[in-house]
N, C-alpha and C. Protein backbone atom coordinates (compact mmCIF):
# COMPACT_ATOMS: atom_id res chain seq x y z
N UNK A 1 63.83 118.44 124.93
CA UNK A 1 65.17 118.94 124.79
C UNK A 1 65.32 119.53 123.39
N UNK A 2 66.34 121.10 123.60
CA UNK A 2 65.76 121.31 122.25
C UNK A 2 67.38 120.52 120.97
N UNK A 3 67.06 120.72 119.63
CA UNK A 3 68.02 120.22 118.97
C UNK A 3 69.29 121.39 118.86
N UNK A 4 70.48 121.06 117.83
CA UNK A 4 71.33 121.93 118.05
C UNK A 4 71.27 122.19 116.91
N UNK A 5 71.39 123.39 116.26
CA UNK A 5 70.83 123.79 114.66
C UNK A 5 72.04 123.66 114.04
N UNK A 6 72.04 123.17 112.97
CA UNK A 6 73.15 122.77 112.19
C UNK A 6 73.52 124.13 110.88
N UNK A 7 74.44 124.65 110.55
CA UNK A 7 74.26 125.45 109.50
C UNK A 7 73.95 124.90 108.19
N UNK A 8 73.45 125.42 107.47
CA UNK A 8 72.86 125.03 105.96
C UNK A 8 74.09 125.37 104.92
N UNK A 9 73.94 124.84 103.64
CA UNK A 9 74.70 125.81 102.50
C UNK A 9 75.70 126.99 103.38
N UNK A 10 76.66 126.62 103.90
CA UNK A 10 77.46 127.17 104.23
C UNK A 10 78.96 127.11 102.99
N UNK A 11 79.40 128.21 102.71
CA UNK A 11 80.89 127.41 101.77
C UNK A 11 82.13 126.34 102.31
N UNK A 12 81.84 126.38 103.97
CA UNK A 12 82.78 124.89 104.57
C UNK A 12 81.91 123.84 104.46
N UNK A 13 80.89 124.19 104.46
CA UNK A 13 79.78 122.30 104.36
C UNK A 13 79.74 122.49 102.63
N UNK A 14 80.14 123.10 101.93
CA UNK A 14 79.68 122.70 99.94
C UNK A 14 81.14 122.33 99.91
N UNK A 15 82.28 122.83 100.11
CA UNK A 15 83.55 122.14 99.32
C UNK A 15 83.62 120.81 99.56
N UNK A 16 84.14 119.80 98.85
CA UNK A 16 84.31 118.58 98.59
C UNK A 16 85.76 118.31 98.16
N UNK A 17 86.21 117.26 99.19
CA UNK A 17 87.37 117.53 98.45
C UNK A 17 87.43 115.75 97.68
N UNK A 18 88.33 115.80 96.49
CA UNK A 18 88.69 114.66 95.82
C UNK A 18 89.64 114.35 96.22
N UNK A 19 89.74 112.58 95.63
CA UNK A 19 91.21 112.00 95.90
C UNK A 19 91.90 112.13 94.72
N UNK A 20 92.76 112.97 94.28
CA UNK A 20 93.69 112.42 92.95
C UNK A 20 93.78 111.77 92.30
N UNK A 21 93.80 111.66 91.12
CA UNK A 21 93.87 110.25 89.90
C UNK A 21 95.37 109.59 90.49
N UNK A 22 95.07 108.19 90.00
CA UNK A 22 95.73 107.57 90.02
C UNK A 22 97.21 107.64 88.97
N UNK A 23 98.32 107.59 89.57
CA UNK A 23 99.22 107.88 88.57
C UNK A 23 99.39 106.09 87.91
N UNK A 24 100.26 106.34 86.97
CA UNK A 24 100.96 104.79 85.82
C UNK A 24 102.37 104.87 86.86
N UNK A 25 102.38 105.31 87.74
CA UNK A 25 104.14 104.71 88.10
C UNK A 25 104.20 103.43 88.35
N UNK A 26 105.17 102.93 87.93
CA UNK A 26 105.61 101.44 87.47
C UNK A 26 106.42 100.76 88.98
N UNK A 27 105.71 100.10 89.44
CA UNK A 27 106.22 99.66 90.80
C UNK A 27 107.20 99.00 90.54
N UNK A 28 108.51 99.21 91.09
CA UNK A 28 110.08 98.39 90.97
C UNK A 28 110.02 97.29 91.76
N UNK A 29 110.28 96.01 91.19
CA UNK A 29 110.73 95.14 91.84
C UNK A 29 111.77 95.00 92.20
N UNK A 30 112.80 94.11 93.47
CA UNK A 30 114.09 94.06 93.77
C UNK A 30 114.20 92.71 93.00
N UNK A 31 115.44 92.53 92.54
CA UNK A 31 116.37 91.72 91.64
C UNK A 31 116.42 90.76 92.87
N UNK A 32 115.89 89.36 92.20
CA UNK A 32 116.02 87.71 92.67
C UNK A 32 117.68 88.20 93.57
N UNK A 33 118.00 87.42 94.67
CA UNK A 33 118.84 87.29 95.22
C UNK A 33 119.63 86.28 94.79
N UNK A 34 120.98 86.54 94.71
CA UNK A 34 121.75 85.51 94.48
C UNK A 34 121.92 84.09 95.23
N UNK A 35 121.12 83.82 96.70
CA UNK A 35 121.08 82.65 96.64
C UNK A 35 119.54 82.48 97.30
N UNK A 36 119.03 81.74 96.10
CA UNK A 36 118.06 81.64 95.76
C UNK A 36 117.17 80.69 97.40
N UNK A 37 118.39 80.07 98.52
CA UNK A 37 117.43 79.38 99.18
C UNK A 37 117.25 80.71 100.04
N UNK A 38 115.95 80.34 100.92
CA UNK A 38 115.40 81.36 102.19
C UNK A 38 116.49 80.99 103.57
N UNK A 39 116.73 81.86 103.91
CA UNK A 39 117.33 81.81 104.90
C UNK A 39 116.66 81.60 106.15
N UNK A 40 116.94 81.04 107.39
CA UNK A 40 116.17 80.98 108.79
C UNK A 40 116.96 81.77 109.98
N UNK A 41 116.71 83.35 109.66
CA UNK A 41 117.57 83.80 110.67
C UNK A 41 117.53 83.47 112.31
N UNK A 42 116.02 83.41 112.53
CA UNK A 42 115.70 83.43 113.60
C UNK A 42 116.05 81.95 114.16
N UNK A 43 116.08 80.94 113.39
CA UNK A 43 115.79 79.20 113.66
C UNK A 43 118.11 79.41 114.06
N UNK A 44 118.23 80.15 113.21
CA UNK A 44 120.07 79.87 113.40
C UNK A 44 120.37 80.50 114.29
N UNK A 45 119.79 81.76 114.88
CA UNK A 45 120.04 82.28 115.82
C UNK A 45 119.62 81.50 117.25
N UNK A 46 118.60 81.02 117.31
CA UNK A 46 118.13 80.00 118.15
C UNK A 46 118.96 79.29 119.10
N UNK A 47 119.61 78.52 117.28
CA UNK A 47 120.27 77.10 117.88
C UNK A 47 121.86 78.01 118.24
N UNK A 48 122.50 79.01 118.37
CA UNK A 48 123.43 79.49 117.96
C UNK A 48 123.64 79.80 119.88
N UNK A 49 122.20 80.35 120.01
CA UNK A 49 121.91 81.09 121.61
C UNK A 49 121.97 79.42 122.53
N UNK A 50 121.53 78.58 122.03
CA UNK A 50 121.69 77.59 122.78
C UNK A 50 123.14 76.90 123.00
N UNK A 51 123.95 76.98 121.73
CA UNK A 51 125.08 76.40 121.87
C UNK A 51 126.23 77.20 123.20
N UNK A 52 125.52 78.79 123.00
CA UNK A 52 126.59 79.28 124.23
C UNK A 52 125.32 79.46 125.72
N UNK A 53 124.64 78.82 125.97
CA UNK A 53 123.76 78.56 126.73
C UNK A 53 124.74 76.99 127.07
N UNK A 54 124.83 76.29 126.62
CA UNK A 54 125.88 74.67 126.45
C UNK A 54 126.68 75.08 127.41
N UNK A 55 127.87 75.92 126.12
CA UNK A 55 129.18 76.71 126.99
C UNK A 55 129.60 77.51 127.79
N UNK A 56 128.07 77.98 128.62
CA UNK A 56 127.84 78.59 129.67
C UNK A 56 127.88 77.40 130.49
N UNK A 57 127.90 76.25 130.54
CA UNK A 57 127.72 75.01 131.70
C UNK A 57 125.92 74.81 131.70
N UNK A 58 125.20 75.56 131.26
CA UNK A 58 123.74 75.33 131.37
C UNK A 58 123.51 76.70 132.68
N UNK A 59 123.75 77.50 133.10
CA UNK A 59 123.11 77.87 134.19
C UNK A 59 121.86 78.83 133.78
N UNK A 60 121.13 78.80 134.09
CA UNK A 60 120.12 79.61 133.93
C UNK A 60 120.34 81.52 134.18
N UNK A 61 119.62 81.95 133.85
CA UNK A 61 119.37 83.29 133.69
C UNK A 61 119.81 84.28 133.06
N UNK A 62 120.55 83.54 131.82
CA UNK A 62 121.56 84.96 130.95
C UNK A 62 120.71 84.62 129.40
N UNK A 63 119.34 84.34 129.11
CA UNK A 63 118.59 83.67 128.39
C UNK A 63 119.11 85.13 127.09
N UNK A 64 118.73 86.55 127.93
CA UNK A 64 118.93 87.82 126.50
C UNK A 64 120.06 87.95 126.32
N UNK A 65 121.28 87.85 127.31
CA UNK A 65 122.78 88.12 127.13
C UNK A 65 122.94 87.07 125.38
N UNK A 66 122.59 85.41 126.01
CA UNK A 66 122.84 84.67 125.45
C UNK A 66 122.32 84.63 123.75
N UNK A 67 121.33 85.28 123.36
CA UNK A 67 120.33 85.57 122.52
C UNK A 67 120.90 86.69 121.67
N UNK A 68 121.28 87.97 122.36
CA UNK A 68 122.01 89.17 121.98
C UNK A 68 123.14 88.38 120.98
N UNK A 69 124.21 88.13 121.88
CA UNK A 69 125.48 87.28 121.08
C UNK A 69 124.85 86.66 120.55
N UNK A 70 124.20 85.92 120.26
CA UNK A 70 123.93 84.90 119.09
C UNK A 70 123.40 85.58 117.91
N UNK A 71 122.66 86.47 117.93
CA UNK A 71 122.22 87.50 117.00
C UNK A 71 123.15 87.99 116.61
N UNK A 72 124.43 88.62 117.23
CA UNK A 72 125.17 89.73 116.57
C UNK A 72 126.06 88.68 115.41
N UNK A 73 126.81 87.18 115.91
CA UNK A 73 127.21 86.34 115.60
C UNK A 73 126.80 85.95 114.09
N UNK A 74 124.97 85.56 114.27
CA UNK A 74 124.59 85.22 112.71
C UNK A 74 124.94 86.07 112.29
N UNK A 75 124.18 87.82 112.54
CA UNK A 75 124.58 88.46 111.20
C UNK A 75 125.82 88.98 110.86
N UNK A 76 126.70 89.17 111.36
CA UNK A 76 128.00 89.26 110.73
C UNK A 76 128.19 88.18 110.33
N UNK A 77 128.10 87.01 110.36
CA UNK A 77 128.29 85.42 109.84
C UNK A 77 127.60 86.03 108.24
N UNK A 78 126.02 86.34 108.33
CA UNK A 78 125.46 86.28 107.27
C UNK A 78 126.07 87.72 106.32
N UNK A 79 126.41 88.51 106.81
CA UNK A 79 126.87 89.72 106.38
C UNK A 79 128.15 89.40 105.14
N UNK A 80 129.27 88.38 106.14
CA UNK A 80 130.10 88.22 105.57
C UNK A 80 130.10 87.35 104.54
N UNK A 81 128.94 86.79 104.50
CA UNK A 81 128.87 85.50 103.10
C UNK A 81 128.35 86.27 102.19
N UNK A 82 127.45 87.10 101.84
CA UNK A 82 126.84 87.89 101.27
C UNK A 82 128.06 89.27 100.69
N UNK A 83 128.98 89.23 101.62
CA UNK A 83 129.97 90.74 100.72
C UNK A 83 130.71 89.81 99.83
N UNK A 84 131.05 88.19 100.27
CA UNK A 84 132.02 87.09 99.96
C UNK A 84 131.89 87.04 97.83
């Protein structure tokens, strides 16, 4: 079988291209938060989806309805402590 001839010293096979120097830009950090503990959005949202899972009577099958509201709930909860 024969091979497939490759071109030689062509000017698209000699250019080379470089990566740019590295610049000094000074990476910004964000400013410590004012309250310093970590929050558990997901763990409050949880227990938040279960409590109207409760006040649903327990019935099964509204598991994302129930989850949705509980989500929208924390974060305006957390929204509003944070503008406070």
């Amino acid at each position: 079988m024969a091979r497939a001839k490759t071109p030689r010293n062509t000017e698209a096979n000699s250019r080379v291209i470089t990566m740019p120097e590295a610049t000094s830009t000074p990476v910004r950090k964000s400013a410590p938060a004012s309250n310093p503990t970590p929050i558990n959005l997901e763990g409050q949202i949880r227990e938040r989806a279960y409590e109207i899972y409760e006040e649903r009577g327990r019935t099964p099958g509204n598991e994302n309805e129930d989850w949705f509201q509980a989500e929208r709930e924390v974060r305006a909860r957390q929204q509003h402590h944070q503008s406070a």
